[in-house]
N, C-alpha and C. Protein backbone atom coordinates (compact mmCIF):
# COMPACT_ATOMS: atom_id res chain seq x y z
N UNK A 1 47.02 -57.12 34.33
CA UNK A 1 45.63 -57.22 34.72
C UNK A 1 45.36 -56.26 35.88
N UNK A 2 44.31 -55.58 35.73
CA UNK A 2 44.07 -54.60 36.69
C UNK A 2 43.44 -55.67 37.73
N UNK A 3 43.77 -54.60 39.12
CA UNK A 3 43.34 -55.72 40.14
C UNK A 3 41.62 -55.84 40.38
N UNK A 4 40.79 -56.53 40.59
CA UNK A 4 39.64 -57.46 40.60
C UNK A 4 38.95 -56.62 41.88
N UNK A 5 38.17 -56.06 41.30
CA UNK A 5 37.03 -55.72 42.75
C UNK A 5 36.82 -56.47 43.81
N UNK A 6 37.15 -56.10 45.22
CA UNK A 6 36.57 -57.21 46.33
C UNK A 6 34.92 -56.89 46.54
N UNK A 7 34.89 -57.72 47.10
CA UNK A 7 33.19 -57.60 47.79
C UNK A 7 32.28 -58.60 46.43
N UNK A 8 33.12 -58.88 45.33
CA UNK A 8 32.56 -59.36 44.28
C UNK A 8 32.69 -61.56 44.61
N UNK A 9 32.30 -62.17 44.46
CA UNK A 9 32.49 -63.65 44.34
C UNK A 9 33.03 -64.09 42.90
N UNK A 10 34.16 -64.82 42.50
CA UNK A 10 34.51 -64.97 41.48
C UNK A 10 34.32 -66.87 41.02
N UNK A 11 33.75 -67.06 40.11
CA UNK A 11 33.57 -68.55 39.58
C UNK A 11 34.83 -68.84 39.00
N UNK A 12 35.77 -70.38 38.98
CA UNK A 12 37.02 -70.35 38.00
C UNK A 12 36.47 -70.28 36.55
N UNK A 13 35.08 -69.91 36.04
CA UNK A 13 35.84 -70.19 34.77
C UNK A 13 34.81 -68.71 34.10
N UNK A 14 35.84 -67.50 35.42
CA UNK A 14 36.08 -66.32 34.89
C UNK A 14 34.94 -65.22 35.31
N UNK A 15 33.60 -65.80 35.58
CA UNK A 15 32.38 -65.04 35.82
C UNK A 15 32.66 -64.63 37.27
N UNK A 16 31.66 -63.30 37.91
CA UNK A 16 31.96 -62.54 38.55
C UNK A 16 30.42 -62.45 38.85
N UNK A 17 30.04 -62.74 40.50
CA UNK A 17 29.06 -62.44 40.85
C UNK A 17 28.61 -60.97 42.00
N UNK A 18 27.41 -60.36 42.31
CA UNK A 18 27.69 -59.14 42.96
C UNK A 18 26.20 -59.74 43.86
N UNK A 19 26.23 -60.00 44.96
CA UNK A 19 25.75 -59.64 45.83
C UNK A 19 24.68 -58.67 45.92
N UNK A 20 23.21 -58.67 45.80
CA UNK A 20 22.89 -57.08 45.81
C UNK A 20 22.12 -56.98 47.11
N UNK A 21 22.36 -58.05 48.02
CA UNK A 21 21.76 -58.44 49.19
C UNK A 21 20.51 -58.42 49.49
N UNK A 22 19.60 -58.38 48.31
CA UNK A 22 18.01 -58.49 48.28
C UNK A 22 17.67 -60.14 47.51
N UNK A 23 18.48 -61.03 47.82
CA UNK A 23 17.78 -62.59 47.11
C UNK A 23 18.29 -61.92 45.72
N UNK A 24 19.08 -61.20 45.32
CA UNK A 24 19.43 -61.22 43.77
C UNK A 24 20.65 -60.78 43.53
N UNK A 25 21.21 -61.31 42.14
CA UNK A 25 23.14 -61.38 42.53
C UNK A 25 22.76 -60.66 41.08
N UNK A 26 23.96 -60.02 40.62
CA UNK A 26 24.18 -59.94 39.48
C UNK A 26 25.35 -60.37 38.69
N UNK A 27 25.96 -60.61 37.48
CA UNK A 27 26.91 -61.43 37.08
C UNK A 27 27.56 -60.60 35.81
N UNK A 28 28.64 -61.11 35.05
CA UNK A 28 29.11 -60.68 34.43
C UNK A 28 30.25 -61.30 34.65
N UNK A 29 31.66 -61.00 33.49
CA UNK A 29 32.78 -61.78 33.03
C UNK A 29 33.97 -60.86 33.62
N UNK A 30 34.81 -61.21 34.35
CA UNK A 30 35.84 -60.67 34.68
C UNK A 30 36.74 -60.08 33.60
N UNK A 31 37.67 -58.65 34.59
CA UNK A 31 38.38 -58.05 33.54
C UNK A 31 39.70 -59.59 32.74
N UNK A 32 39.95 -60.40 33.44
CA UNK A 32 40.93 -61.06 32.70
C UNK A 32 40.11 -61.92 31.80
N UNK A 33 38.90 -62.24 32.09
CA UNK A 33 38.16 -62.75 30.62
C UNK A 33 37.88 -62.09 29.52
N UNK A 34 37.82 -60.95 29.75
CA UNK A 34 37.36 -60.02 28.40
C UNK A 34 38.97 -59.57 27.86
N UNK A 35 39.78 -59.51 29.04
CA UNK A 35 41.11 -59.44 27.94
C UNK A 35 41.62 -60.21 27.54
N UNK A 36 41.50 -61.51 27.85
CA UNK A 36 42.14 -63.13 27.27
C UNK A 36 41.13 -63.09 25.57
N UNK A 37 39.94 -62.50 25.94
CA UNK A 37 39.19 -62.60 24.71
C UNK A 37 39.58 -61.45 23.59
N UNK A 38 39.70 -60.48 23.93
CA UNK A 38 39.96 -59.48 23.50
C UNK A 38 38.87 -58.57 22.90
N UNK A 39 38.60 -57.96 21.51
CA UNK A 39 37.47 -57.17 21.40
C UNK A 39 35.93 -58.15 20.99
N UNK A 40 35.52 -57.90 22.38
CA UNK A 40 34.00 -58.16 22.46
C UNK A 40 33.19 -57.58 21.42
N UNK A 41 32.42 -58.32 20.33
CA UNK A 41 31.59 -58.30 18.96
C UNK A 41 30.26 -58.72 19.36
N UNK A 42 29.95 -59.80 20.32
CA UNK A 42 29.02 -60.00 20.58
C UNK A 42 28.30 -61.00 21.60
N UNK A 43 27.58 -60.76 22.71
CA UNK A 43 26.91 -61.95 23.65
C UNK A 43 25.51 -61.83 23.67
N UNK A 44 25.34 -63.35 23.91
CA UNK A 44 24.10 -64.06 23.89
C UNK A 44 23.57 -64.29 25.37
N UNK A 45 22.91 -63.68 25.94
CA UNK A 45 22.25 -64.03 27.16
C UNK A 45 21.17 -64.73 27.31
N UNK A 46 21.36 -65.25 28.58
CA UNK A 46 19.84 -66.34 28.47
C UNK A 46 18.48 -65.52 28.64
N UNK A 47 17.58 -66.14 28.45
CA UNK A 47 16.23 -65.36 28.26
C UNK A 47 15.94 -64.44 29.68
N UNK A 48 14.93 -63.92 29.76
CA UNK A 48 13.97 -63.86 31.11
C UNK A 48 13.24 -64.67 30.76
N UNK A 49 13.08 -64.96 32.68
CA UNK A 49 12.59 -66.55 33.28
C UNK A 49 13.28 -67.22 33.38
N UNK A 50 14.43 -67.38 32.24
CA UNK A 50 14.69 -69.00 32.82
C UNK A 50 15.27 -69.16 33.42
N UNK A 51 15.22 -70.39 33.87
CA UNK A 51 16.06 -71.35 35.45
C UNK A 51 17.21 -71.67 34.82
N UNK A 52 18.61 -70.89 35.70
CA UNK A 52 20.01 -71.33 35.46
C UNK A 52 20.68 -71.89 36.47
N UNK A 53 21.59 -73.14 36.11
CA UNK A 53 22.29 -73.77 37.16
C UNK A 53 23.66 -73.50 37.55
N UNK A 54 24.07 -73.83 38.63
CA UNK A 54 25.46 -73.26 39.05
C UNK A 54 26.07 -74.20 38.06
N UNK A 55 26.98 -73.77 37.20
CA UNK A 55 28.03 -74.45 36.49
C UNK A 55 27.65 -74.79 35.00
N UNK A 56 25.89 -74.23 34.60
CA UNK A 56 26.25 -75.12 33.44
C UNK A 56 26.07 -73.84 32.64
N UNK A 57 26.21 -74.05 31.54
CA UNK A 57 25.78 -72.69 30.07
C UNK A 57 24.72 -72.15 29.83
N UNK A 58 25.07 -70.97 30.03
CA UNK A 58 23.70 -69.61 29.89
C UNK A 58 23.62 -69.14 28.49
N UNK A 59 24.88 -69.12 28.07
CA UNK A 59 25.04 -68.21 26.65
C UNK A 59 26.37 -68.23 26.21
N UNK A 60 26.70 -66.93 25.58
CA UNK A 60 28.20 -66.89 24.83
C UNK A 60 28.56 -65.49 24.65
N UNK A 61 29.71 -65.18 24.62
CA UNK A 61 30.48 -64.10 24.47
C UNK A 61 31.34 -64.47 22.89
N UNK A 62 31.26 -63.70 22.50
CA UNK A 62 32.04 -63.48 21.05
C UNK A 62 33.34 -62.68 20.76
N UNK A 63 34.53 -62.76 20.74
CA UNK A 63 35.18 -61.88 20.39
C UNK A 63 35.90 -61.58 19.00
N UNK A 64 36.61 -61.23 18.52
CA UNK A 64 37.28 -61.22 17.25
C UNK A 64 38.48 -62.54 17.14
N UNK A 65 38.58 -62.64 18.28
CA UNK A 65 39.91 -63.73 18.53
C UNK A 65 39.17 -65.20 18.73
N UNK A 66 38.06 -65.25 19.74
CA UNK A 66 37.57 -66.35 19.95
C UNK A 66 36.01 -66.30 20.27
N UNK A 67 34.90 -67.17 20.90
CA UNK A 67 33.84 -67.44 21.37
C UNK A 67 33.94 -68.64 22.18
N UNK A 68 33.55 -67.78 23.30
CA UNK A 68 33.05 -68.36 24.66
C UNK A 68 32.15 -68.85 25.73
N UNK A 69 31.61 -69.95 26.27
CA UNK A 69 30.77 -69.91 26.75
C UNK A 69 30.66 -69.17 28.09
N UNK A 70 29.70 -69.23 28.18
CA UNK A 70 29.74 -67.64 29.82
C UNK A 70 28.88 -69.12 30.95
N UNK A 71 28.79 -69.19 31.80
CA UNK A 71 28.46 -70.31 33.10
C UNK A 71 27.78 -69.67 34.33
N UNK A 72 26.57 -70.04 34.56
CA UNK A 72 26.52 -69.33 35.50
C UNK A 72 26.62 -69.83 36.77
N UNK A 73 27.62 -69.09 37.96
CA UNK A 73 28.47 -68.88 39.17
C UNK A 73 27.14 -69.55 40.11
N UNK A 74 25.75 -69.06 39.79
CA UNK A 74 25.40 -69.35 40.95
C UNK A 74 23.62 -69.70 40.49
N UNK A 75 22.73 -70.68 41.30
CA UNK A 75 21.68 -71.17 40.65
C UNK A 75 20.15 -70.10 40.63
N UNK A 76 19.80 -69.74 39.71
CA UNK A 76 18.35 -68.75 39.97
C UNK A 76 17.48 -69.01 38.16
N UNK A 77 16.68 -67.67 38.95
CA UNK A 77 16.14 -67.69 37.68
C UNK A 77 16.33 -66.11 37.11
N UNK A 78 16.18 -65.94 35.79
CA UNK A 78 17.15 -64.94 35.05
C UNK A 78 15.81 -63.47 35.43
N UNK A 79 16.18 -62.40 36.10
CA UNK A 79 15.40 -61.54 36.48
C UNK A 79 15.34 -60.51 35.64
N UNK A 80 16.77 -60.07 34.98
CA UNK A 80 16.68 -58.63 33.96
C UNK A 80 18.31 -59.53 33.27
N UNK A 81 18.24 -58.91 31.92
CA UNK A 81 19.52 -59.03 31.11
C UNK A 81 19.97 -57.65 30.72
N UNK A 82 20.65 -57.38 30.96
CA UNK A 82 21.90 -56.30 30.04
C UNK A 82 21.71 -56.23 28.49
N UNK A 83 20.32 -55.08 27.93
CA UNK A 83 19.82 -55.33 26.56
C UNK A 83 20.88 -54.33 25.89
N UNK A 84 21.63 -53.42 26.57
CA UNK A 84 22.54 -52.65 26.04
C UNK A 84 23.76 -53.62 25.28
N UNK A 85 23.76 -54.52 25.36
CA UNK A 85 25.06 -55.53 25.08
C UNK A 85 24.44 -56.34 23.63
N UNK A 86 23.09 -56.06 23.67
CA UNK A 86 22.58 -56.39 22.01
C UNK A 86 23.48 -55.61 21.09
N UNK A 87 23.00 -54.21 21.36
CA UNK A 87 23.94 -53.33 20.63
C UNK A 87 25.47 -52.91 20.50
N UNK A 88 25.90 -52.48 21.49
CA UNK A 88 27.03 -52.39 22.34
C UNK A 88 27.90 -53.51 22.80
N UNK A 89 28.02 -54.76 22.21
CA UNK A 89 28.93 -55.63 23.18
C UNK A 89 30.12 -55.46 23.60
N UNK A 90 30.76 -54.25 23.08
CA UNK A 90 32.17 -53.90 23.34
C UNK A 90 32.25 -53.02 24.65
N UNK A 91 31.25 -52.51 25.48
CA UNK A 91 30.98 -52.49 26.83
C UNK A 91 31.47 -53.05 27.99
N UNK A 92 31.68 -54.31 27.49
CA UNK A 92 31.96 -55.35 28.07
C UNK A 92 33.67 -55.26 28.34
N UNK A 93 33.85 -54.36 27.26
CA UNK A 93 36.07 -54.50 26.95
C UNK A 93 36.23 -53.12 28.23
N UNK A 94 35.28 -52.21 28.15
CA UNK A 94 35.45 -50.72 28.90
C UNK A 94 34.95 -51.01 30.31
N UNK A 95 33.73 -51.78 30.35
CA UNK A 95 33.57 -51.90 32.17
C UNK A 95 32.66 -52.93 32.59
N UNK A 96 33.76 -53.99 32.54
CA UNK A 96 33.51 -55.27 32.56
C UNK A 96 32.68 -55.78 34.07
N UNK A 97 32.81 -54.73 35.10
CA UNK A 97 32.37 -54.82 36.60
C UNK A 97 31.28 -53.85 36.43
N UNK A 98 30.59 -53.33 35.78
CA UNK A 98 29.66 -52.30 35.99
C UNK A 98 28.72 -51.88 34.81
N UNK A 99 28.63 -51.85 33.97
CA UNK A 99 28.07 -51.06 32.59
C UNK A 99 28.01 -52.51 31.69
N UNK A 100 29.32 -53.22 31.97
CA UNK A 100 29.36 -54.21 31.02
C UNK A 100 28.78 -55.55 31.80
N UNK A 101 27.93 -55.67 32.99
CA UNK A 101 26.88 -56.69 33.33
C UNK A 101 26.70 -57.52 32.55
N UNK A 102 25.87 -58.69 32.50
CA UNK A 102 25.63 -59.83 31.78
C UNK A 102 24.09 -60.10 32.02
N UNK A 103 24.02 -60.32 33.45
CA UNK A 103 22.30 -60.86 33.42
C UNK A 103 22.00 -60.44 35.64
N UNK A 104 20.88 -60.40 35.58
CA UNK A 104 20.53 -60.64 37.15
C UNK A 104 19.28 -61.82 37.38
N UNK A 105 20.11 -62.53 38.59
CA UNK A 105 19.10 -63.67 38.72
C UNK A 105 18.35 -63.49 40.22
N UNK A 106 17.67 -64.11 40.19
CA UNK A 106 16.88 -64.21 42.06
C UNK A 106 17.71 -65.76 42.11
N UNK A 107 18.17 -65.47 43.45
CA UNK A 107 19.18 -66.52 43.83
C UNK A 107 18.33 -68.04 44.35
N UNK A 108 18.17 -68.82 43.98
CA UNK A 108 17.65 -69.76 44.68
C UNK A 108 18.35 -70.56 45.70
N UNK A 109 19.50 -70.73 45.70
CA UNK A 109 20.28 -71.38 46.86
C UNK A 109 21.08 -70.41 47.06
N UNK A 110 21.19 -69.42 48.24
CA UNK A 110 21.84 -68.59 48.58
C UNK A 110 23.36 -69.50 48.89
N UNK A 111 23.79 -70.62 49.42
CA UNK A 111 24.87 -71.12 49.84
C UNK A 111 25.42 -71.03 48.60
N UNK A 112 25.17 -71.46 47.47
CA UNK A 112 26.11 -71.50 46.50
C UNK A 112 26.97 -70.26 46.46
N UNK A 113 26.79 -69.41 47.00
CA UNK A 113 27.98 -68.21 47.00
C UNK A 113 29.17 -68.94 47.72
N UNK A 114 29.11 -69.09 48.81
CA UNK A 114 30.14 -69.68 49.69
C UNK A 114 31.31 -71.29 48.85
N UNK A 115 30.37 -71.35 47.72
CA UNK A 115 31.37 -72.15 46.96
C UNK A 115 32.03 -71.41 45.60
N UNK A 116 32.23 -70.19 45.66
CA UNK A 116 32.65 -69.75 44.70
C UNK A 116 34.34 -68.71 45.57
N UNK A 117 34.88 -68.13 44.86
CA UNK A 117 36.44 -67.23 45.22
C UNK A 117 35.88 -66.28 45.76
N UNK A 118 37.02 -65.78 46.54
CA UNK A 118 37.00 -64.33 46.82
C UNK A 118 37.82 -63.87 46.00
N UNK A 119 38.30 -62.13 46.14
CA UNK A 119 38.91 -61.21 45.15
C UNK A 119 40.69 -62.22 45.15
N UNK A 120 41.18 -62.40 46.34
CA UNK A 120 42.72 -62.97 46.29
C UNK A 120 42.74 -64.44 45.71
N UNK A 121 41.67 -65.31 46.34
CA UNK A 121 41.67 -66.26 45.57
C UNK A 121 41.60 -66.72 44.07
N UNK A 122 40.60 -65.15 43.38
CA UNK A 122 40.79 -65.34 41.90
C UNK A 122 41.97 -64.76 41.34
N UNK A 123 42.47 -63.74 41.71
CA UNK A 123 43.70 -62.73 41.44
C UNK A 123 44.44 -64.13 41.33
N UNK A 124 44.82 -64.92 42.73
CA UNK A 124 45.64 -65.58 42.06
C UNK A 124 45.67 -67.09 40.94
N UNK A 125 44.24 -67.48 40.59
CA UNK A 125 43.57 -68.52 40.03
C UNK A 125 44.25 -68.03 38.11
N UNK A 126 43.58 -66.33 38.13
CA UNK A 126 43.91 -65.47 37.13
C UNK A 126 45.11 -65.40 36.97
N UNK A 127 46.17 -64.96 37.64
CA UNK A 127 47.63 -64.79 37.14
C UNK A 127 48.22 -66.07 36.93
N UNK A 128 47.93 -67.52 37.51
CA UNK A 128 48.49 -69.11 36.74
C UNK A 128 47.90 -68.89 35.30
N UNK A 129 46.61 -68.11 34.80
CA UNK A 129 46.35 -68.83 33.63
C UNK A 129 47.52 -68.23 32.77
């Protein structure tokens, strides 16, 4: 596993939040989720507008091996989605921190960051699985 961007907040069950320090985070699936999954075929993001909660189900990731639910890390409402991943979901296998995004929300409880990992804490959450 390549090592995990710092400056990023990591959820345990794999999602990856970014800070953009304007009231809006952006999200997406860590490199050890997209390789536990393997080739990404297809994800389902939640709409614009809607209100997502820390912890519960936004959508799904698809791979050839399995399908996954994706969670979102932290509570808002959904501001822009990643429409390139309609087409393209295999984006997601090449640059899972950047290109391969998931969704951006306006943060409504900024604290909920402070309950999620940092980069060492997931590195090592990631290497038990």
């Amino acid at each position: 596993m390549k090592k995990a961007p710092s400056g990023l907040k990591y959820a345990a069950s794999h999602e990856w939040v970014r800070d953009e320090g304007d009231g809006t985070a952006t999200i997406g699936i860590s490199e050890h989720a997209q390789e536990s999954l393997g080739d990404v075929v297809y994800v389902e993001l939640p709409q614009l507008g809607m209100s997502v909660v820390a912890g519960e189900e936004t959508g799904v990731v698809e791979s050839v091996k399995a399908a996954s639910d994706i969670y979102a890390p932290i509570s808002g409402e959904v501001i822009a989605v990643n429409a390139l991943l309609e087409d393209e979901p295999e984006i997601v296998n090449g640059s899972p921190y950047d290109s391969g995004w998931f969704f951006r929300v306006k943060i409504s409880d900024p604290t909920e960051l402070h309950n999620l990992m940092d980069t060492e804490e997931y590195e090592s959450l990631a290497a038990a699985d």
